[in-house]
N, C-alpha and C. Protein backbone atom coordinates (compact mmCIF):
# COMPACT_ATOMS: atom_id res chain seq x y z
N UNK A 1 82.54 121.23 104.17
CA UNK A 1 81.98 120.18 104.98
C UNK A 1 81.47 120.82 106.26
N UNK A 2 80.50 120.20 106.54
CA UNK A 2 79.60 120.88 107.52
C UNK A 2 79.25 119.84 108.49
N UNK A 3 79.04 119.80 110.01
CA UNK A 3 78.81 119.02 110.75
C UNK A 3 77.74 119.61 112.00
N UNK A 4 76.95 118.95 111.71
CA UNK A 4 75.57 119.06 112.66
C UNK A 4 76.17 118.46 114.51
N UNK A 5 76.29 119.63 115.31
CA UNK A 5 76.35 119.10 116.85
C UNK A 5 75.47 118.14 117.85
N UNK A 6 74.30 118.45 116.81
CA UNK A 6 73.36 117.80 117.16
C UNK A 6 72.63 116.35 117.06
N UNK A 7 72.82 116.54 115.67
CA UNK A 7 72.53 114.70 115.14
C UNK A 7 73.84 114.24 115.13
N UNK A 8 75.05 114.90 114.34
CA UNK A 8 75.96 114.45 114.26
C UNK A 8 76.13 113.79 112.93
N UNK A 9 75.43 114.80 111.85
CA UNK A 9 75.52 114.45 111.03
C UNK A 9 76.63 115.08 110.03
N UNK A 10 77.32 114.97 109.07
CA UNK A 10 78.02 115.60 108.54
C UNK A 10 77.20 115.98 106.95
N UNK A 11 77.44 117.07 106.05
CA UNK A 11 77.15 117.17 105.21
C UNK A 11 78.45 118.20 104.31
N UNK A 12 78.06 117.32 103.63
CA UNK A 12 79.22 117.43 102.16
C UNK A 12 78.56 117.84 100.98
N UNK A 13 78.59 118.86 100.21
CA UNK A 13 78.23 119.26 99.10
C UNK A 13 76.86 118.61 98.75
N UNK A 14 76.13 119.03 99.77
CA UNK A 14 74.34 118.02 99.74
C UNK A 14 74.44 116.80 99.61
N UNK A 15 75.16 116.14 100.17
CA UNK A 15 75.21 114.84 100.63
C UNK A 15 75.36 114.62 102.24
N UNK A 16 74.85 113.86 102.55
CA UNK A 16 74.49 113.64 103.74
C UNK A 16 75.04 112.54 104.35
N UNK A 17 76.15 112.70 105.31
CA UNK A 17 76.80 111.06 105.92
C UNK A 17 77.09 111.14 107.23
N UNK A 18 77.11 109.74 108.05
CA UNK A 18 77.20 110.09 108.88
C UNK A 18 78.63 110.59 109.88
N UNK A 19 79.60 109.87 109.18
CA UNK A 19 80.71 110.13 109.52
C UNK A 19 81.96 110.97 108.75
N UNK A 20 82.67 111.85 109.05
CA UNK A 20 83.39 112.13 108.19
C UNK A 20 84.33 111.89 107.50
N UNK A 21 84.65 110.48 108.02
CA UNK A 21 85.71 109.59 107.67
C UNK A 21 85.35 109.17 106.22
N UNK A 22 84.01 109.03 106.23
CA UNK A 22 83.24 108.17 104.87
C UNK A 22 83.87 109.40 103.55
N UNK A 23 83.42 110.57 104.29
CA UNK A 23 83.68 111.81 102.82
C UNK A 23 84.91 111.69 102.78
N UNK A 24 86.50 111.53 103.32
CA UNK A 24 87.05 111.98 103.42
C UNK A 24 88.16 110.62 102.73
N UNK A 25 87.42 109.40 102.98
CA UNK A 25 87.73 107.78 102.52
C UNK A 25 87.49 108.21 100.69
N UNK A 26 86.21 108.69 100.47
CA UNK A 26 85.72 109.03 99.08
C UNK A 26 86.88 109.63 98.22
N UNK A 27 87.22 110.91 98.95
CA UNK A 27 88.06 112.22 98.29
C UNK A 27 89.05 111.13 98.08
N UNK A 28 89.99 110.51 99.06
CA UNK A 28 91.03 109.12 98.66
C UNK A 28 90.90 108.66 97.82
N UNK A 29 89.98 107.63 98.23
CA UNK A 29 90.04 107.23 96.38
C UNK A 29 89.72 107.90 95.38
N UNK A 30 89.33 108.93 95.26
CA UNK A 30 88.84 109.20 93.84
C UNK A 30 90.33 110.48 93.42
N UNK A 31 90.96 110.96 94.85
CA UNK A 31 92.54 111.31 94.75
C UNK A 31 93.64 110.30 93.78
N UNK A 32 92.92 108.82 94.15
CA UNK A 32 94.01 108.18 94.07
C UNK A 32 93.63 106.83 92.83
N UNK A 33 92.63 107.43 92.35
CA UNK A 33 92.47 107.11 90.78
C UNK A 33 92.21 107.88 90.13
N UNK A 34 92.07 109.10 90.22
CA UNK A 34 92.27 110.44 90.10
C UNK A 34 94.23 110.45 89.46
N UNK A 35 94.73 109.62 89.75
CA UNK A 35 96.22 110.27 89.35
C UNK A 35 96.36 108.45 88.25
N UNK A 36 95.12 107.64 88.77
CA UNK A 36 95.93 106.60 88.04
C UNK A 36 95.11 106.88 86.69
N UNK A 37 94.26 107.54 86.39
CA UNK A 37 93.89 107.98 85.19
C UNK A 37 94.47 108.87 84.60
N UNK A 38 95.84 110.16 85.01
CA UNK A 38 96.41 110.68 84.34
C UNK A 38 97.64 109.84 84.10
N UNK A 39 98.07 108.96 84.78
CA UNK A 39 98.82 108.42 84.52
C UNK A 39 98.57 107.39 82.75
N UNK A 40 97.54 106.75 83.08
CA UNK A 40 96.81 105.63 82.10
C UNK A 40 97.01 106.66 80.86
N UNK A 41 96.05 107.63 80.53
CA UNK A 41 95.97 108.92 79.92
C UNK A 41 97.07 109.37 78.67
N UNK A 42 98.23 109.21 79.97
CA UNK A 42 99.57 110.00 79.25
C UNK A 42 99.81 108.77 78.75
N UNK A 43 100.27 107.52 79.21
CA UNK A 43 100.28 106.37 77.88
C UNK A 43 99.92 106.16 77.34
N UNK A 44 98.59 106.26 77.21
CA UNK A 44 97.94 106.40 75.81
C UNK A 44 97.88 107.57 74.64
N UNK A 45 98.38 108.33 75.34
CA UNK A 45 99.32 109.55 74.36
C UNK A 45 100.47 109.46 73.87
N UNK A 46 101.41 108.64 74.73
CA UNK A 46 102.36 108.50 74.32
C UNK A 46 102.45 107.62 73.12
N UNK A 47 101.65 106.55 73.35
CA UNK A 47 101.73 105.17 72.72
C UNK A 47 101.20 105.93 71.05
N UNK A 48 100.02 106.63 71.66
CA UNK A 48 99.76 107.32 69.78
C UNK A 48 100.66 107.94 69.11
N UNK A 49 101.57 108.74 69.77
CA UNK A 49 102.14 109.79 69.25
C UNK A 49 103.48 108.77 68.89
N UNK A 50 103.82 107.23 69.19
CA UNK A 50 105.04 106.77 68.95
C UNK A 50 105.92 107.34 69.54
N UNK A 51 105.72 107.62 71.22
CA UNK A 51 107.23 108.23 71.27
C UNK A 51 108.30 107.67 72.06
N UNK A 52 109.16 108.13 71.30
CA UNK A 52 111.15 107.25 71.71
C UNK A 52 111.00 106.88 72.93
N UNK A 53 111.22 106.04 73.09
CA UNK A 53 111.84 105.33 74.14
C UNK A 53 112.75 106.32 75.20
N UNK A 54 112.30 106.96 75.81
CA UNK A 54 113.26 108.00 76.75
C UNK A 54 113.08 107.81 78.25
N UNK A 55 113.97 108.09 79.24
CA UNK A 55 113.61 107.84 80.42
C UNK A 55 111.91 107.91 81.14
N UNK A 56 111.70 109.03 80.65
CA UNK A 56 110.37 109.88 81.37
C UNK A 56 109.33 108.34 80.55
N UNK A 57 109.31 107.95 79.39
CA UNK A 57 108.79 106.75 78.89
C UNK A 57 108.94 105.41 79.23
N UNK A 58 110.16 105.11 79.91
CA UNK A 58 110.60 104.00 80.75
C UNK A 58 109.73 103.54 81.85
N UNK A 59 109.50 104.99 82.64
CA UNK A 59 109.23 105.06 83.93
C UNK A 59 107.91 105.03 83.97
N UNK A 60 106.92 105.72 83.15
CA UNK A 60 105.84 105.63 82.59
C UNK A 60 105.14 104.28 82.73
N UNK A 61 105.97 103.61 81.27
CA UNK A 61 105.57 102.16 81.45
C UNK A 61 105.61 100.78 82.71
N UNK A 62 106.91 101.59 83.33
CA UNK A 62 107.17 100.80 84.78
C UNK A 62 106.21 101.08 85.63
N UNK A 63 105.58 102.19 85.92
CA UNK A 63 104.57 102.68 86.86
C UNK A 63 103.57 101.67 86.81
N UNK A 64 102.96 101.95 85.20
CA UNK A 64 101.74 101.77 84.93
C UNK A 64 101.04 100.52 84.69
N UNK A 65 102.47 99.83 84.32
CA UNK A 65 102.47 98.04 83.66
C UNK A 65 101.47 97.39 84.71
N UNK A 66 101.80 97.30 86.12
CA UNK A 66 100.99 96.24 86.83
C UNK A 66 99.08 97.06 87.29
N UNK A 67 98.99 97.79 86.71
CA UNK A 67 97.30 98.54 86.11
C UNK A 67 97.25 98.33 84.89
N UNK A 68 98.24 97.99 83.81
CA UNK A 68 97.90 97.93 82.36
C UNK A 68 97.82 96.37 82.02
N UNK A 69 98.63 95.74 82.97
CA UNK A 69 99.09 94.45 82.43
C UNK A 69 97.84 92.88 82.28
N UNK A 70 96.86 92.96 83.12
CA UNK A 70 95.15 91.99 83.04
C UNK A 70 94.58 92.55 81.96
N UNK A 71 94.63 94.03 81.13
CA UNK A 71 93.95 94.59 80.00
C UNK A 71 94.84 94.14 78.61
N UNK A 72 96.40 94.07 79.15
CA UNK A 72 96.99 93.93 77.70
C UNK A 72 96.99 92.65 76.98
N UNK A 73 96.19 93.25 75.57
CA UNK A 73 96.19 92.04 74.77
C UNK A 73 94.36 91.62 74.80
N UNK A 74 93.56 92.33 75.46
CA UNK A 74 92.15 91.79 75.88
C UNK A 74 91.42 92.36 73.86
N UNK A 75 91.79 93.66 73.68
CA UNK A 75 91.36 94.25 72.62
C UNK A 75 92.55 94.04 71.49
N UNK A 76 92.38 94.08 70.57
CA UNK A 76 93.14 94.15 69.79
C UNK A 76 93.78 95.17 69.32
N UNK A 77 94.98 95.66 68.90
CA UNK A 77 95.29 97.33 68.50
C UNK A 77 94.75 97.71 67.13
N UNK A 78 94.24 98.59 66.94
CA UNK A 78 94.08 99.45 65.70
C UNK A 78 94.98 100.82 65.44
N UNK A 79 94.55 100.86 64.32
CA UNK A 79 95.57 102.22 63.61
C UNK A 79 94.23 103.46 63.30
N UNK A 80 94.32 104.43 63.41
CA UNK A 80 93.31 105.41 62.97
C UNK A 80 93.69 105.62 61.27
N UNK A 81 92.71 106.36 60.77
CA UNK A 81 93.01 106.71 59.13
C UNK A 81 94.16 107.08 59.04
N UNK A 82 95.13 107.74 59.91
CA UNK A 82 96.11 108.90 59.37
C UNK A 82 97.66 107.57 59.85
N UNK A 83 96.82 106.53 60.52
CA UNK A 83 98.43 105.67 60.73
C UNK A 83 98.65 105.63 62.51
N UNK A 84 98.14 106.13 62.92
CA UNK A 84 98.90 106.20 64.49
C UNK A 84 98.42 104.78 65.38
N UNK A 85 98.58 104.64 65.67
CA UNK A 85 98.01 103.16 66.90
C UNK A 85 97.57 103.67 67.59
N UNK A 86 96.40 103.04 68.01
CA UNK A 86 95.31 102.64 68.76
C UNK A 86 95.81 102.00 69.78
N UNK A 87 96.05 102.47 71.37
CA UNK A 87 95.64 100.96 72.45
C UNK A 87 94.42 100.99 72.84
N UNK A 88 93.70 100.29 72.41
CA UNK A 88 92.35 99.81 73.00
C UNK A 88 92.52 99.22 73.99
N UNK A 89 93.28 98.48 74.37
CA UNK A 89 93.40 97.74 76.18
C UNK A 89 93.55 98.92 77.28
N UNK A 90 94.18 100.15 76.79
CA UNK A 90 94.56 101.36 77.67
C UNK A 90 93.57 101.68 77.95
N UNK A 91 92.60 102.00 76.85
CA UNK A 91 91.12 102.87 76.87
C UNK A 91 90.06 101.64 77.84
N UNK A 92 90.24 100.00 77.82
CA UNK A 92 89.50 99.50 78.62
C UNK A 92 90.13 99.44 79.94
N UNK A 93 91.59 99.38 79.94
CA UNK A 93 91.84 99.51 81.24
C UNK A 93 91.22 100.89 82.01
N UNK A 94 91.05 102.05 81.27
CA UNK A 94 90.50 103.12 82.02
C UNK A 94 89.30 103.22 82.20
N UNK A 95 88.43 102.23 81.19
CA UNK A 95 86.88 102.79 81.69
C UNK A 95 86.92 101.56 82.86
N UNK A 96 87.53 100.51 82.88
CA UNK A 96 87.60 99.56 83.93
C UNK A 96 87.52 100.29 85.37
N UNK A 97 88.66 100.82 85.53
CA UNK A 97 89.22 101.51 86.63
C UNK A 97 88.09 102.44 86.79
N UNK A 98 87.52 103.65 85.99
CA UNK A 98 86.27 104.10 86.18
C UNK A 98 85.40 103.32 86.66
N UNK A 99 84.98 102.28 86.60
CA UNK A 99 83.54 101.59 86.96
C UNK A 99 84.30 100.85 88.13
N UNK A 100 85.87 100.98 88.53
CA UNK A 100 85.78 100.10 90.41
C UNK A 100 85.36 101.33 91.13
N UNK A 101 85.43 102.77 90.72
CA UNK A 101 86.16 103.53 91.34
C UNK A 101 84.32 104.15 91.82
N UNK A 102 83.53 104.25 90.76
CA UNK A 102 82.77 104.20 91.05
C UNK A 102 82.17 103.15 91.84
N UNK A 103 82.34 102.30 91.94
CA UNK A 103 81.74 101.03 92.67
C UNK A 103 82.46 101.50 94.11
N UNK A 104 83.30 101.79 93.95
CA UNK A 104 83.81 101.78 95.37
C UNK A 104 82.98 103.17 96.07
N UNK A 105 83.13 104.65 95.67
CA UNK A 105 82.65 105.37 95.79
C UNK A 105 81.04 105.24 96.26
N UNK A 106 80.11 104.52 95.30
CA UNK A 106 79.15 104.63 95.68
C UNK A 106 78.79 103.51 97.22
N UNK A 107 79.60 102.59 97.25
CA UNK A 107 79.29 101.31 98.38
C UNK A 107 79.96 102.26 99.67
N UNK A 108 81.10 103.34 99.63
CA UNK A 108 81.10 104.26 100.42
C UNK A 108 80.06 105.06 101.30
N UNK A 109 79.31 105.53 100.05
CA UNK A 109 77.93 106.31 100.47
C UNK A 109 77.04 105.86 100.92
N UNK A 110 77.03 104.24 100.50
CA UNK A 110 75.90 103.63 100.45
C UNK A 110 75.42 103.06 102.08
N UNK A 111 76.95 102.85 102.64
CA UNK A 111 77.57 102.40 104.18
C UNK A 111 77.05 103.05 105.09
N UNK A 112 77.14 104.76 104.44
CA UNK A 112 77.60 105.58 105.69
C UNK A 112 76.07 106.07 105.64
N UNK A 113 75.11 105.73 104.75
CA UNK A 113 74.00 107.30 104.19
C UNK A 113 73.50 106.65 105.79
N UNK A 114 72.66 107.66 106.66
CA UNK A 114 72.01 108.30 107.41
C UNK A 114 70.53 107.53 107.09
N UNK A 115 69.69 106.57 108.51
CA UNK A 115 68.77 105.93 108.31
C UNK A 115 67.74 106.88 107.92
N UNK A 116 66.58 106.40 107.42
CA UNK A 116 65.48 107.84 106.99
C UNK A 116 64.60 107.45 108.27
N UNK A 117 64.45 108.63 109.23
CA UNK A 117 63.54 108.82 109.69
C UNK A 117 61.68 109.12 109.04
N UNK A 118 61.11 107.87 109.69
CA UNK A 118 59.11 108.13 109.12
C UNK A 118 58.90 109.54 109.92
N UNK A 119 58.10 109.89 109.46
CA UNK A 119 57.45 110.90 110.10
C UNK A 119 55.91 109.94 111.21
């Protein structure tokens, strides 16, 4: 990150904003759906692979339930050829969360971008 003394502009990986709070608001969220997608992720691994009921799976589901819980039940479950289950509500809860995260991200940029000077 780079900051102009002059305009006072900041620039971020060729992006251009005016404040650095805006880049730094961005990295946040995308930190912090950034972990709710590995989180989402691993339950939906888990859930394929059927596995036992064990603490580390408890806690999992406790985390994740109130991000999983407006998706569950929206899709219906399927089984692949070989037998394993399908959560399809997991996979919409994540492209969901993808498209706030983007929404949020871009209304970030969109706030902060730098008026265009006419020539």
């Amino acid at each position: 990150m780079y900051r102009d003394s002059e305009t006072g502009l900041v620039f971020h990986h060729g992006v251009i904003a005016r404040h650095p709070f805006a880049v730094r608001a961005a990295q946040v969220v995308n930190f912090i759906f950034g972990v709710l997608y590995v989180l989402l992720l691993t339950r939906l691994v888990l859930a394929y692979v059927e596995a036992r009921t064990v603490p580390f799976v408890q806690w999992l589901n406790q985390v994740t339930s109130p991000f999983f819980h407006p998706f569950n039940g929206i899709i219906a479950e399927g089984h692949d050829p070989g037998g394993h289950p399908i959560a399809w509500s997991i996979v919409a809860a994540i492209i969901a969360y993808g498209l706030v995260n983007a929404l949020i991200v871009s209304i970030l940029r969109a706030v902060n971008r730098p008026p265009v000077e006419e020539a």
